[in-house]
Each structure stands twice: as C-alpha cells, then as structure tokens.
N, C-alpha and C. Protein backbone atom coordinates (compact mmCIF):
# COMPACT_ATOMS: atom_id res chain seq x y z
N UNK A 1 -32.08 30.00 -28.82
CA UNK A 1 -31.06 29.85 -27.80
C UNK A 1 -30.55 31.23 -27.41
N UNK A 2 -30.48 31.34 -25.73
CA UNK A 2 -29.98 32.89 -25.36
C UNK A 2 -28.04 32.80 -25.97
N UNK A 3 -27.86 34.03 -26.22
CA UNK A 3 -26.59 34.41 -26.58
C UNK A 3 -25.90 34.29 -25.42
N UNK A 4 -24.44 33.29 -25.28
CA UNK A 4 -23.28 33.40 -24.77
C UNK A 4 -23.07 34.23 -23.49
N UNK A 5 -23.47 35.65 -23.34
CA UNK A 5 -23.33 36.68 -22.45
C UNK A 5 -24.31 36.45 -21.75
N UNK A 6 -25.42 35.92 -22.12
CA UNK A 6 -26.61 35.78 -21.27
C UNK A 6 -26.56 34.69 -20.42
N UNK A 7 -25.97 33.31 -21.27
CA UNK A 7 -26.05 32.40 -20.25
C UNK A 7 -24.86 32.63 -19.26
N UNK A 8 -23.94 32.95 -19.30
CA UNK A 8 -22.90 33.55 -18.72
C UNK A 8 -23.23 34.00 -16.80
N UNK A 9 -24.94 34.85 -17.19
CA UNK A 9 -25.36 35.38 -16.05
C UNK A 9 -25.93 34.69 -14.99
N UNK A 10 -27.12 33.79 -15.80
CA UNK A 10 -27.81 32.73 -15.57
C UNK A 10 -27.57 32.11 -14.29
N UNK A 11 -26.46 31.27 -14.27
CA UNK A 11 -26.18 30.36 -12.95
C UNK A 11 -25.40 31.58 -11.89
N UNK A 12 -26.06 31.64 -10.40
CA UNK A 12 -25.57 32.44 -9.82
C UNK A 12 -24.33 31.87 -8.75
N UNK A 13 -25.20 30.65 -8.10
CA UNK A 13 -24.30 30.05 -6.97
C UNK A 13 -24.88 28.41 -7.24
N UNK A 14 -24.30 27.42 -6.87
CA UNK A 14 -24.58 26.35 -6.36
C UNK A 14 -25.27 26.30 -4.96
N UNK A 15 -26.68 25.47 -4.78
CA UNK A 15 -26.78 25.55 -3.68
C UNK A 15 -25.71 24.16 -2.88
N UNK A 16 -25.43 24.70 -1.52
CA UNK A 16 -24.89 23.38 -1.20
C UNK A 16 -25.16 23.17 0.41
N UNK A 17 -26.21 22.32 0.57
CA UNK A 17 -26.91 22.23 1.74
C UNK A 17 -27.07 20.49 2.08
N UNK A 18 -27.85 20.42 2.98
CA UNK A 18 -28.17 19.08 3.19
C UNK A 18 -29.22 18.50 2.22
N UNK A 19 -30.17 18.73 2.18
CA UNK A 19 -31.24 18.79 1.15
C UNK A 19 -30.39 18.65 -0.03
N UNK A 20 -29.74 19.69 -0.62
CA UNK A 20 -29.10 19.40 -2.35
C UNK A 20 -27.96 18.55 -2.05
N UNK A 21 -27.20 17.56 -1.00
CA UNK A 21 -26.83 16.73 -0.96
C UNK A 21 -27.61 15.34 -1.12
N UNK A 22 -28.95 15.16 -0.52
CA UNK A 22 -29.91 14.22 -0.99
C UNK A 22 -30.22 14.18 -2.17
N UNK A 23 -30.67 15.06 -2.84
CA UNK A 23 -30.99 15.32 -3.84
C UNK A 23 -29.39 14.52 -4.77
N UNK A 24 -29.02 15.18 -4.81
CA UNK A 24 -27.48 14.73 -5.81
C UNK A 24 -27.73 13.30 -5.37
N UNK A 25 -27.64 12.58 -4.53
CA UNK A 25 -27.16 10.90 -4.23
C UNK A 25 -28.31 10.32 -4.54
N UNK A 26 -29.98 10.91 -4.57
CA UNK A 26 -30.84 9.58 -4.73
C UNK A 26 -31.21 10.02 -5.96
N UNK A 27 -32.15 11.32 -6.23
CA UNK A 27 -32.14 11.70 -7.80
C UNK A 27 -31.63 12.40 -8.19
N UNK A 28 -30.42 12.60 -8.64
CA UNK A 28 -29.03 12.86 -9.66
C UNK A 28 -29.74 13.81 -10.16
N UNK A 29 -30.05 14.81 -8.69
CA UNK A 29 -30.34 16.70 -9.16
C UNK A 29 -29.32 17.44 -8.92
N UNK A 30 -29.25 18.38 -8.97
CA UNK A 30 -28.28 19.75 -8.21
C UNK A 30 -28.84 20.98 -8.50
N UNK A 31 -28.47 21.71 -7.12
CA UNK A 31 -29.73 22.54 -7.15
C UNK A 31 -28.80 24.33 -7.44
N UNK A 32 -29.28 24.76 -7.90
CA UNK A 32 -28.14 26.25 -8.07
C UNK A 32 -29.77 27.39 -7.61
N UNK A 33 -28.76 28.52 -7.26
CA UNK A 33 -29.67 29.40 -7.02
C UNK A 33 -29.38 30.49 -8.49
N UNK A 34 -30.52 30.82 -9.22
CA UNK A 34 -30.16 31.56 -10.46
C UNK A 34 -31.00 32.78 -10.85
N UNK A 35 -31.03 33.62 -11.47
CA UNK A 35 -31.32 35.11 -11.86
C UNK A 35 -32.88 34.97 -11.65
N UNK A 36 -33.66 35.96 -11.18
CA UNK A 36 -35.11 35.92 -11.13
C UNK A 36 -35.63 35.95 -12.16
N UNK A 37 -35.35 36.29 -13.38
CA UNK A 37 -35.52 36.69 -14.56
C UNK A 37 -35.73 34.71 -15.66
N UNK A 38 -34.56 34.09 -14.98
CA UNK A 38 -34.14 33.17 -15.66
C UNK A 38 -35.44 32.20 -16.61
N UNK A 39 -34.69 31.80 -17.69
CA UNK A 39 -35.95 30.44 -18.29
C UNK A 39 -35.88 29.21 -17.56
N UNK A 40 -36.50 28.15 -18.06
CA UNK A 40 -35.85 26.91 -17.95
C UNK A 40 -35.08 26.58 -18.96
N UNK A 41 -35.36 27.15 -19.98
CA UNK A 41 -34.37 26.81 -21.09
C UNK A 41 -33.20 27.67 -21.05
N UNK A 42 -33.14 28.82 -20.80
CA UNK A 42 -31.76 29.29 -20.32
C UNK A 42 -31.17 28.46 -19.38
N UNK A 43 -31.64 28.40 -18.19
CA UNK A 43 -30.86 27.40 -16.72
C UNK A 43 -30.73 25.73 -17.72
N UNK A 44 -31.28 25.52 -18.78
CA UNK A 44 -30.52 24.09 -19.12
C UNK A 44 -29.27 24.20 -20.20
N UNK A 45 -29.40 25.74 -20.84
CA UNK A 45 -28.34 25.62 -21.68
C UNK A 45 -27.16 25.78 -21.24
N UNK A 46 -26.91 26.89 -20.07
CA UNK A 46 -26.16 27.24 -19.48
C UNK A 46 -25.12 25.91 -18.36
N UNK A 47 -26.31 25.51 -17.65
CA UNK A 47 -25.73 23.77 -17.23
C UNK A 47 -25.39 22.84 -18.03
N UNK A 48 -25.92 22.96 -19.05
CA UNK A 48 -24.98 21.93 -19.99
C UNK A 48 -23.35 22.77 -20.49
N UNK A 49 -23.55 24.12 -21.11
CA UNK A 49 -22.39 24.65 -21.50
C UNK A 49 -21.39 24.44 -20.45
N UNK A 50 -21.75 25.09 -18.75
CA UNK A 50 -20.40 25.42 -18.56
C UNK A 50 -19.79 23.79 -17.70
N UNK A 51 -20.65 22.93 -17.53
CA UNK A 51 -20.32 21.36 -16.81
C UNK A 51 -20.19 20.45 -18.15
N UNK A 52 -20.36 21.01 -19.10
CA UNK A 52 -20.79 19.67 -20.24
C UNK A 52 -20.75 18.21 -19.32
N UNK A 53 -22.55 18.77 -19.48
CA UNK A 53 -23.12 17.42 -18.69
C UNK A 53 -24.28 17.38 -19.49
N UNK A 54 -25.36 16.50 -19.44
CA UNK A 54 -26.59 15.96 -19.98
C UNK A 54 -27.70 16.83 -19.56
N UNK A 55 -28.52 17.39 -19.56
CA UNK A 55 -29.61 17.82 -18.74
C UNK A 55 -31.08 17.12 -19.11
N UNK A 56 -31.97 16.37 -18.20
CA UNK A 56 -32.78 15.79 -18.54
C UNK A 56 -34.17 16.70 -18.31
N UNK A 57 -33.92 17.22 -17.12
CA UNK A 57 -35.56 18.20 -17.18
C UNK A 57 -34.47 19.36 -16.07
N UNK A 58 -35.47 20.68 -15.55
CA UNK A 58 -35.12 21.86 -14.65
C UNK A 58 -36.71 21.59 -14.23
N UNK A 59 -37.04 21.90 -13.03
CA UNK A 59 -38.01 22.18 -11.86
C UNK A 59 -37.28 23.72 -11.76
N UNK A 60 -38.39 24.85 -11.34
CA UNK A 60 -37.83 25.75 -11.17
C UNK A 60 -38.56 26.54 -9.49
N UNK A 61 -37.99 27.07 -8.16
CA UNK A 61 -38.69 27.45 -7.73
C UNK A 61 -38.55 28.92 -7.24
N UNK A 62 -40.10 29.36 -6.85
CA UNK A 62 -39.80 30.70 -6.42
C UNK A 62 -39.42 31.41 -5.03
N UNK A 63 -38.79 31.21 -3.93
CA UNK A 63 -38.74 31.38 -2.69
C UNK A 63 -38.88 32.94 -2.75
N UNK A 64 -39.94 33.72 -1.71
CA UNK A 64 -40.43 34.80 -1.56
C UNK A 64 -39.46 34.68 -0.24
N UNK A 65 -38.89 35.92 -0.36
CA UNK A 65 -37.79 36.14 1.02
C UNK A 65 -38.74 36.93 2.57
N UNK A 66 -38.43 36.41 3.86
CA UNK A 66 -39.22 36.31 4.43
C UNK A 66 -38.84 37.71 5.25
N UNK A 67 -39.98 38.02 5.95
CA UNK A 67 -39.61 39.27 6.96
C UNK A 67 -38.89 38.53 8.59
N UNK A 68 -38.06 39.46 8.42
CA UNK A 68 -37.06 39.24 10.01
C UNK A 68 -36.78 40.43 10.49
N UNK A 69 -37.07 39.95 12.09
CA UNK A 69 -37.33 41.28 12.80
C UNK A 69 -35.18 41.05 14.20
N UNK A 70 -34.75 42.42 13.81
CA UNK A 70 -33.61 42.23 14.84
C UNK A 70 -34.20 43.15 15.70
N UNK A 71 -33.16 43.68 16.53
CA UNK A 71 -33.42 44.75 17.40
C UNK A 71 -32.95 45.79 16.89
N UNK A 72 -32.49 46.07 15.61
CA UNK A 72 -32.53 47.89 14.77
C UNK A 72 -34.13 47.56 14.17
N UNK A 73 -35.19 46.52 14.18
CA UNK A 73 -36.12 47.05 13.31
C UNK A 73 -36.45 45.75 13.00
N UNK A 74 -37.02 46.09 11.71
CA UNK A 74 -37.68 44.75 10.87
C UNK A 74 -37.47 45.11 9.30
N UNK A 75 -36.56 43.71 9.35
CA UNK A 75 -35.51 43.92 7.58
C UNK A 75 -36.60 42.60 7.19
N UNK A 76 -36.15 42.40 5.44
CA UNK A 76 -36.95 41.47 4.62
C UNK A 76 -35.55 40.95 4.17
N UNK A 77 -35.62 39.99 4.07
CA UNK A 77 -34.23 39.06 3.04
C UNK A 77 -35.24 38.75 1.57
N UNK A 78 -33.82 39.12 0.59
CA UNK A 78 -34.29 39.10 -0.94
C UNK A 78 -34.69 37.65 -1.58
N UNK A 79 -36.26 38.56 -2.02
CA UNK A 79 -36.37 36.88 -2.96
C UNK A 79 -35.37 36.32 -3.87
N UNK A 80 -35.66 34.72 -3.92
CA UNK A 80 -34.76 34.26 -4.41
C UNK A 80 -35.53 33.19 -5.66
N UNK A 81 -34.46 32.35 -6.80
CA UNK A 81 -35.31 31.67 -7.39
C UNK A 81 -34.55 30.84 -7.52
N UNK A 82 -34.71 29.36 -7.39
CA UNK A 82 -33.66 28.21 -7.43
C UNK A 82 -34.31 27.36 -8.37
N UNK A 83 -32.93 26.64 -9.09
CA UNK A 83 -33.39 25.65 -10.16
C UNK A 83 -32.71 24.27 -9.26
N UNK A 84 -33.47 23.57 -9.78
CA UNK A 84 -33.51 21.99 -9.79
C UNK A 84 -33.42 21.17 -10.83
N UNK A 85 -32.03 20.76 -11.22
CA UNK A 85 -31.60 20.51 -12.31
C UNK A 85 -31.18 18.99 -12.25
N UNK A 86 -32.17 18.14 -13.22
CA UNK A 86 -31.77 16.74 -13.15
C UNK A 86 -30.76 16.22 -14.49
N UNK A 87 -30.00 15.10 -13.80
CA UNK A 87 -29.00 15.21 -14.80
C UNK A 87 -29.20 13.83 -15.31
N UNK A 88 -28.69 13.83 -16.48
CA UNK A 88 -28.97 12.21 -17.28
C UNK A 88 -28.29 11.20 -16.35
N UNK A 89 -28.88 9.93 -16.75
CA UNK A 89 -28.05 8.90 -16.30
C UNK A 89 -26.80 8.48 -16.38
N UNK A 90 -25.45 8.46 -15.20
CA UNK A 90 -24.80 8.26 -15.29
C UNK A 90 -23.73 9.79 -15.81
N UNK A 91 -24.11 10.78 -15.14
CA UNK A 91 -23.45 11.77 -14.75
C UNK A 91 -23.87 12.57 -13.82
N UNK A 92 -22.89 13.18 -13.31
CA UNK A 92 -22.59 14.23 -11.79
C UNK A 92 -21.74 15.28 -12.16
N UNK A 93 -22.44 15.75 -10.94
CA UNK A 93 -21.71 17.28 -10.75
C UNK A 93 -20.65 17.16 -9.49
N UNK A 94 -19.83 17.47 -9.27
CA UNK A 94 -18.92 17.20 -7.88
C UNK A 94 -18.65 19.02 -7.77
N UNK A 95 -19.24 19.41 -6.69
CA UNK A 95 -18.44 21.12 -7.00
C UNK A 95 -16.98 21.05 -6.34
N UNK A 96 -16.90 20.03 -5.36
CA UNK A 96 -15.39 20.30 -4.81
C UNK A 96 -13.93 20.18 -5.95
N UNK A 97 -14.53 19.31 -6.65
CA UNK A 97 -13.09 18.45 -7.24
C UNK A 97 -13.60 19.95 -9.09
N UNK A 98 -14.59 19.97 -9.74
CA UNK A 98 -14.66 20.83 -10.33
C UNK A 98 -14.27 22.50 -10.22
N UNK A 99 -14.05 22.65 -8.81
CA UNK A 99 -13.71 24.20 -8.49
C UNK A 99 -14.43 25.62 -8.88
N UNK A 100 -15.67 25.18 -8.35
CA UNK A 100 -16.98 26.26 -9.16
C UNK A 100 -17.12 27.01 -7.48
C-alpha cells in the first residue's frame, strides 16, 4: 500500500461532464482525472480513503492531448489520464453535497 502522502496526490479533479453524469446514474462509476504516474491500486486506495466508499474495480485511461492551432501559432493541450472508478452496490459519490 502507497504511503498517506502519496495517496494524498493521486486524485487530481473530479471529472464532471455529461458522460460522468451517465456513468454515475446507470453504472455507479465516477470518473476523476488523476496523476500520469498513478496505479490502479493507488487510484482505489485513495477513493476509498478520502470518500470511505467501496471500490469494486478502476478502468484506467490514457487521453494523449491533442494539437490546436489559434492565430499566435499551434499549441498542444497536456496529456491527461482519467480513472473510472466503479463503486459497490448501493453507494455514491454526490460531489455537490460532499464539497470536493
């Protein structure tokens, strides 16, 4: 198990989109965006520590950030890596009423 400080880092943001609203209501996922570095077993210890909630499996993915062109040039937006975190039966995550 990673040490305390580590999982600490782990979870970066909640995603909160349309998509990770489906997700939450039909299969009781939630999706966070977390460290490139991250495990799956870090991203489940850390979701259980700081929600004490259940964790049943993590899906993990890699989004390669894409090139975008303005009119100063042509910038790249930073890769990113998002977990997909399913939660046992008969618990949720609410981020509004939790205050994350």
């Amino acid at each position: 198990m990673s040490d305390p400080q580590r999982l600490m880092q782990v979870l970066l943001a909640p995603i909160i989109s349309e998509k990770a609203t489906m997700l939450a209501e039909k299969a009781n996922q939630v999706a966070f965006r977390v460290r490139r570095d991250a495990t799956k077993d870090e991203i489940k210890a850390a979701v259980e520590a700081f929600f004490k909630v259940q964790v049943t499996d993590v899906k993990v993915l890699n989004q390669a950030g894409k090139v975008k062109r303005t009119a100063r040039g042509v910038g790249r937006r930073n890769n990113v890596k998002k977990a997909y975190v399913s939660l046992a039966e008969g618990q949720e995550l609410n981020f509004a009423q939790e205050g994350v």
